[in-house]
C-alpha atoms as a PDB file:
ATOM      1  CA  UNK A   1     -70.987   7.798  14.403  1.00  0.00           C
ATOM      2  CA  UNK A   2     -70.611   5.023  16.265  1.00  0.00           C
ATOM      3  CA  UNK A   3     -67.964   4.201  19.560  1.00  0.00           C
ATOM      4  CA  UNK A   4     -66.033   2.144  17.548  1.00  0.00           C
ATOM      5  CA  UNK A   5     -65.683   4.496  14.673  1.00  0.00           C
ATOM      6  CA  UNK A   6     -64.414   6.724  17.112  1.00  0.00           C
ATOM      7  CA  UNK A   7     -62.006   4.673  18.917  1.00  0.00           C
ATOM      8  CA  UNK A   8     -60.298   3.500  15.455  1.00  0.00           C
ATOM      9  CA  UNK A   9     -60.036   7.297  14.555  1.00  0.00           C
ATOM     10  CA  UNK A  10     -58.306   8.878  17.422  1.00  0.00           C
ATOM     11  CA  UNK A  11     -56.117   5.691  17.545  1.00  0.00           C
ATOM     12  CA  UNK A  12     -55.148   7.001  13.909  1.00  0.00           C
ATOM     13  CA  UNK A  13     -54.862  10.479  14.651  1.00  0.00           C
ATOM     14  CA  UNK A  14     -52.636   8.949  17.885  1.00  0.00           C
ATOM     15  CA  UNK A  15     -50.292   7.537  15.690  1.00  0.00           C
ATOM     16  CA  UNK A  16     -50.293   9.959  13.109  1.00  0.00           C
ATOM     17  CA  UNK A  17     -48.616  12.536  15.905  1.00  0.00           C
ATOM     18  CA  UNK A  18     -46.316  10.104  17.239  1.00  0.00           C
ATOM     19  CA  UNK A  19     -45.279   9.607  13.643  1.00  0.00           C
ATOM     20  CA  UNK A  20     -44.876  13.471  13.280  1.00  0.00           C
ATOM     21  CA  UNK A  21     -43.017  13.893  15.885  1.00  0.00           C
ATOM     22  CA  UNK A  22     -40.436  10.843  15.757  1.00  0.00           C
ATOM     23  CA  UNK A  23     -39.446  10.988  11.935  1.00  0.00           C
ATOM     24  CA  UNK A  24     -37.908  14.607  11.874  1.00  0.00           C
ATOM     25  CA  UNK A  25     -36.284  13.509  14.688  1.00  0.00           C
ATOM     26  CA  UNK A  26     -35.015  10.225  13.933  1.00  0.00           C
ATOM     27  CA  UNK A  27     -33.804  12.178  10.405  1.00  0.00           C
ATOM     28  CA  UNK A  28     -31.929  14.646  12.351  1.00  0.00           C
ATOM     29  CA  UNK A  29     -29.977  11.913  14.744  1.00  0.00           C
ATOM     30  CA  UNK A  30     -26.535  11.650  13.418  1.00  0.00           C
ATOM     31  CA  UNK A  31     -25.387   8.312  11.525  1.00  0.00           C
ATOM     32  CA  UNK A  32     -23.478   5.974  13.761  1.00  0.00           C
ATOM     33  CA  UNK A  33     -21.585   3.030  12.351  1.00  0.00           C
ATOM     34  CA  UNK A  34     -21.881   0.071  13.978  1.00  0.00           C
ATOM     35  CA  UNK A  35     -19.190  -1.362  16.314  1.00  0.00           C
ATOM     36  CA  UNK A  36     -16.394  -3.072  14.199  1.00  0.00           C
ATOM     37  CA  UNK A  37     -14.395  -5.820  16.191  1.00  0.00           C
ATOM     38  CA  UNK A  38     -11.814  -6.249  13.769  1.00  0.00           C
ATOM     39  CA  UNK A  39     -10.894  -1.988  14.152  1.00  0.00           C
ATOM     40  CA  UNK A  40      -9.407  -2.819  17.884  1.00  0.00           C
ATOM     41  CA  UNK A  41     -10.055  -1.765  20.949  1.00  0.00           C
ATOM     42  CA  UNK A  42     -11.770   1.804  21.954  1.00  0.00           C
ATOM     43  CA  UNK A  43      -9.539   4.583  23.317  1.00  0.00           C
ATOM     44  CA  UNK A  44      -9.386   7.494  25.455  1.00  0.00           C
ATOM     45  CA  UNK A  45      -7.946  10.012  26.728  1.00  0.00           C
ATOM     46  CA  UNK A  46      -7.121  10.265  30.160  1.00  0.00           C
ATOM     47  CA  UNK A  47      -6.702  13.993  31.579  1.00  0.00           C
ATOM     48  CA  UNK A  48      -5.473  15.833  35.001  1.00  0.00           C
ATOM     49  CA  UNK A  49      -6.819  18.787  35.806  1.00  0.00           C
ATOM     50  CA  UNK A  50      -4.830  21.547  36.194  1.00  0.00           C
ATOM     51  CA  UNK A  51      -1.726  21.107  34.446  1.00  0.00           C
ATOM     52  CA  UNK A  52       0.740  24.017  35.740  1.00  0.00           C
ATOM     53  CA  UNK A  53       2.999  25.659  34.311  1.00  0.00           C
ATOM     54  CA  UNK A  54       5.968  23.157  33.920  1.00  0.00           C
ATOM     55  CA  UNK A  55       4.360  20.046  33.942  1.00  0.00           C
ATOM     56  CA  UNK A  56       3.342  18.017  30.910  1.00  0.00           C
ATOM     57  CA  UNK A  57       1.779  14.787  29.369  1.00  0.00           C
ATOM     58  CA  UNK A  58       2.918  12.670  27.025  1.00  0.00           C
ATOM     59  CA  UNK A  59       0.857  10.582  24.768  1.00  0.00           C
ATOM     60  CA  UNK A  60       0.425   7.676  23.144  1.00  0.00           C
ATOM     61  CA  UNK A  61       3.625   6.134  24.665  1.00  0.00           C
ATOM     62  CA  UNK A  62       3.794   2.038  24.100  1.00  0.00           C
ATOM     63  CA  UNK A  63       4.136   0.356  27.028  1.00  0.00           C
ATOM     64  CA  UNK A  64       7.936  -0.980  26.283  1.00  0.00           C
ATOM     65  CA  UNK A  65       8.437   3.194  26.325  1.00  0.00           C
ATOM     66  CA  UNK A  66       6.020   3.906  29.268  1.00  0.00           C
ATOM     67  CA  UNK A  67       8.677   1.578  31.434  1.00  0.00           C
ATOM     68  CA  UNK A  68      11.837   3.589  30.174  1.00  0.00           C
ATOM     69  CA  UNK A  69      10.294   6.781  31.015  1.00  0.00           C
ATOM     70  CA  UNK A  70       8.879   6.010  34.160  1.00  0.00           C
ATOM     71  CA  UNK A  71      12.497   4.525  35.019  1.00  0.00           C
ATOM     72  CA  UNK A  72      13.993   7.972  33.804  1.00  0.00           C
ATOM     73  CA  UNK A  73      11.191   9.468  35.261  1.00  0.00           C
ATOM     74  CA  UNK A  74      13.284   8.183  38.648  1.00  0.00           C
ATOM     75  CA  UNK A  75      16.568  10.184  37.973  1.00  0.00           C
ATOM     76  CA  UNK A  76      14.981  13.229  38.068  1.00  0.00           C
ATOM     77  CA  UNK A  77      14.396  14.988  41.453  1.00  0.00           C
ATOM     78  CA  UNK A  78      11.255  17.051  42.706  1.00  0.00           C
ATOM     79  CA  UNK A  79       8.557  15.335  40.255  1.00  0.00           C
ATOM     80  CA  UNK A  80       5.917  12.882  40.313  1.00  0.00           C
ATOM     81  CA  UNK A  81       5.483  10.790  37.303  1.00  0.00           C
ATOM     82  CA  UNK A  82       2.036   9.253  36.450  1.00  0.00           C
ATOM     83  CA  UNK A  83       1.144   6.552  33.876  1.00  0.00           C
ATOM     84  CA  UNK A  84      -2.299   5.850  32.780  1.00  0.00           C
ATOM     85  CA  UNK A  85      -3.647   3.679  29.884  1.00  0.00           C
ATOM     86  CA  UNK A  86      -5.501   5.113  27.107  1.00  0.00           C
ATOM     87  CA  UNK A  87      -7.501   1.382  26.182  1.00  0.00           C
ATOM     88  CA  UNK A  88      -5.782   1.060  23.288  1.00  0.00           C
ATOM     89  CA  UNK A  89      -2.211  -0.266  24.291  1.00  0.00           C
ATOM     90  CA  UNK A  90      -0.525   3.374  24.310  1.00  0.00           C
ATOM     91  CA  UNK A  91      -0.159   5.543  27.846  1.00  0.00           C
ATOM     92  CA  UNK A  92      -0.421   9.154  28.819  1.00  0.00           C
ATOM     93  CA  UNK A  93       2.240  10.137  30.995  1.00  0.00           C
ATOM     94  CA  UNK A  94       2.057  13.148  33.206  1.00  0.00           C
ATOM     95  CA  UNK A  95       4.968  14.150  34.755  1.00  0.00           C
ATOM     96  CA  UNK A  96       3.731  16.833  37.763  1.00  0.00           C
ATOM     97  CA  UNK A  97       5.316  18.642  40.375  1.00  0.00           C
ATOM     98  CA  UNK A  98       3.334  20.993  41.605  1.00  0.00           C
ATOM     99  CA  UNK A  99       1.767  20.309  45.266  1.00  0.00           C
ATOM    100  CA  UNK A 100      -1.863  20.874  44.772  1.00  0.00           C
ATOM    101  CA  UNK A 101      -5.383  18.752  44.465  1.00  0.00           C
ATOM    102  CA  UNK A 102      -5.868  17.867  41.021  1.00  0.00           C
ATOM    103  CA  UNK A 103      -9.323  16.452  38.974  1.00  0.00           C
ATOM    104  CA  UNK A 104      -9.139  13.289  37.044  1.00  0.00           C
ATOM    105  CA  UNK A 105     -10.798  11.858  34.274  1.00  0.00           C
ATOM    106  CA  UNK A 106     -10.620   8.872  32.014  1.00  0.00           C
ATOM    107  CA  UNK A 107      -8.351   6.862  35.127  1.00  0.00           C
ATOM    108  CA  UNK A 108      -9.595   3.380  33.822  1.00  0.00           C
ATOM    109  CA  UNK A 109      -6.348   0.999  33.266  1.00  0.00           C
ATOM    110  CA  UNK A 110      -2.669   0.134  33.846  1.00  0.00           C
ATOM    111  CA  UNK A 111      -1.633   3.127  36.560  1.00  0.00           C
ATOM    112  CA  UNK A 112       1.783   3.146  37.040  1.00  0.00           C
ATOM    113  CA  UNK A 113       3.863   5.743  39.612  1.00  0.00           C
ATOM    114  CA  UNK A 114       6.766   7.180  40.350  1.00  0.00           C
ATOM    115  CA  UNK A 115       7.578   9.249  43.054  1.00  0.00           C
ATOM    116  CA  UNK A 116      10.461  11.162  43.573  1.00  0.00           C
ATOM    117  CA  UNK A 117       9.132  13.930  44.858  1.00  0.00           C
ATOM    118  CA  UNK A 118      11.488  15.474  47.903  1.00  0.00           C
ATOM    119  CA  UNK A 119      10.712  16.126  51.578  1.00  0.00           C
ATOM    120  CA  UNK A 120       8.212  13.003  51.794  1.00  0.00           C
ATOM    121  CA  UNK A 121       5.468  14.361  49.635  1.00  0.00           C
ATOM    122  CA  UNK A 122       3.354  11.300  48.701  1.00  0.00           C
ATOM    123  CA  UNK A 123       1.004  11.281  45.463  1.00  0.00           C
ATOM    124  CA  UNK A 124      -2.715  10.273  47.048  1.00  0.00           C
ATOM    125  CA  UNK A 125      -5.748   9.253  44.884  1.00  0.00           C
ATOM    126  CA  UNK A 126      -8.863   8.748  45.818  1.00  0.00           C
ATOM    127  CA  UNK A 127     -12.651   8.218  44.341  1.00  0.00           C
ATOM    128  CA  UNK A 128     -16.021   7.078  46.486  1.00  0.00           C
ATOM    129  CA  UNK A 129     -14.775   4.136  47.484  1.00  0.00           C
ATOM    130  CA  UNK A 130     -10.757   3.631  47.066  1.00  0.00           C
ATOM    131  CA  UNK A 131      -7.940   5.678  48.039  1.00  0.00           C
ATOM    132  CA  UNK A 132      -4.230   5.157  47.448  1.00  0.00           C
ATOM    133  CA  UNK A 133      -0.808   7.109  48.734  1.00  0.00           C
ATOM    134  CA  UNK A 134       2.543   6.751  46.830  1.00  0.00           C
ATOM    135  CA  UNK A 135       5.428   7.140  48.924  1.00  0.00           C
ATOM    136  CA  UNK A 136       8.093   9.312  47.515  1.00  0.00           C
ATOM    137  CA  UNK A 137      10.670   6.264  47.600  1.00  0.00           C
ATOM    138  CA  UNK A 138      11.521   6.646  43.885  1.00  0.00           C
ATOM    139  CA  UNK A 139      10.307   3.183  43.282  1.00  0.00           C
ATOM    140  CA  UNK A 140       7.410   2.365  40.312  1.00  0.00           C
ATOM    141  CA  UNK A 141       3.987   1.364  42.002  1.00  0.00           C
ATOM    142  CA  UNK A 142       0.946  -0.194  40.110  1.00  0.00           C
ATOM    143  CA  UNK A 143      -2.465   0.306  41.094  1.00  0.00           C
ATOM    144  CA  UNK A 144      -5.258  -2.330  40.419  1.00  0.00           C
ATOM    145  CA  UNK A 145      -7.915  -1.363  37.846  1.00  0.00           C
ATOM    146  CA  UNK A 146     -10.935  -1.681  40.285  1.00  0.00           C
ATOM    147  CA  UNK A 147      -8.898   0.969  42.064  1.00  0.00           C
ATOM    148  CA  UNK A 148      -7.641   3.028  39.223  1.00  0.00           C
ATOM    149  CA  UNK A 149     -11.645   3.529  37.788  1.00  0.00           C
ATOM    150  CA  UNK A 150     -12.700   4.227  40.968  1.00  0.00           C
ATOM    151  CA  UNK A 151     -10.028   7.893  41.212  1.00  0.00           C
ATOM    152  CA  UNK A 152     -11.399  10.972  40.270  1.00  0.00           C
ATOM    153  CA  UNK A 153      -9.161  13.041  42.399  1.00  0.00           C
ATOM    154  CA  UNK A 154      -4.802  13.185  42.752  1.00  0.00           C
ATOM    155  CA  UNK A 155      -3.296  15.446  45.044  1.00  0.00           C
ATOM    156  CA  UNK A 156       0.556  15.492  45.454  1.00  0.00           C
ATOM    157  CA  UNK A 157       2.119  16.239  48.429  1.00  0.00           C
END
């Protein structure tokens, strides 16, 4: 047999392998449709970790609604109320109390505060690079989105 024989055969058996191995594989990979422009923008779903008992998030609030309950959010004493965008148009609004350091996820747009937390507690986020306090002066405060991606940790008080 000669060289080239042999070359052309194992390159055959080469990609007869590679073949076995990638076509089970490729028929076992779940079906993904392709991106569709015209369904709207991608969501998610921004979380704080722990909720305690007490506190609670609301979701899917339009932002027309996200401003009246952050401005209610302002008559009530003792709480810290957090707005977050979902990428979709519609908030998640958490409305915490409890002084402890909290894990974020999913902080990518439109963050909106209010604290009216008592005794001076502020509301601090920070991430690698950014880190914000909220002063409990009952006031709403925006954050930019550079900043608001960068958060992956809240602590109030």
């Amino acid at each position: 047999m000669s060289l080239r024989s042999i070359r052309t055969r194992a390159a055959a058996m080469v990609v007869t392998m590679v073949a076995a191995v990638l076509v089970p594989l490729a028929a076992q990979a779940p079906a993904q449709a392709a991106p569709n422009a015209a369904a709207g923008p991608t969501a998610w779903t921004p979380e704080i970790y722990p909720l305690f008992s007490g506190e609670s998030v609301l979701r899917n609030v339009p932002s027309n609604g996200r401003d009246e309950l952050l401005s209610a959010c302002a008559s009530s004493n003792g709480i810290a109320c957090v707005s977050v965008g979902q990428g979709d148009g519609k908030h998640s609004i958490f409305h915490l109390y409890k002084c402890d350091t909290r894990s974020l996820s999913n902080f990518i747009d439109a963050l909106a505060v209010v604290n009216h937390q008592t005794g001076g507690a502020q509301v601090h986020f920070w991430g690698p690079s950014y880190e914000v306090y909220i002063p409990a002066d009952n006031t709403r405060h925006t954050v930019p989105d550079y900043q608001t991606y960068d958060f992956d940790r809240l602590d109030l008080c």
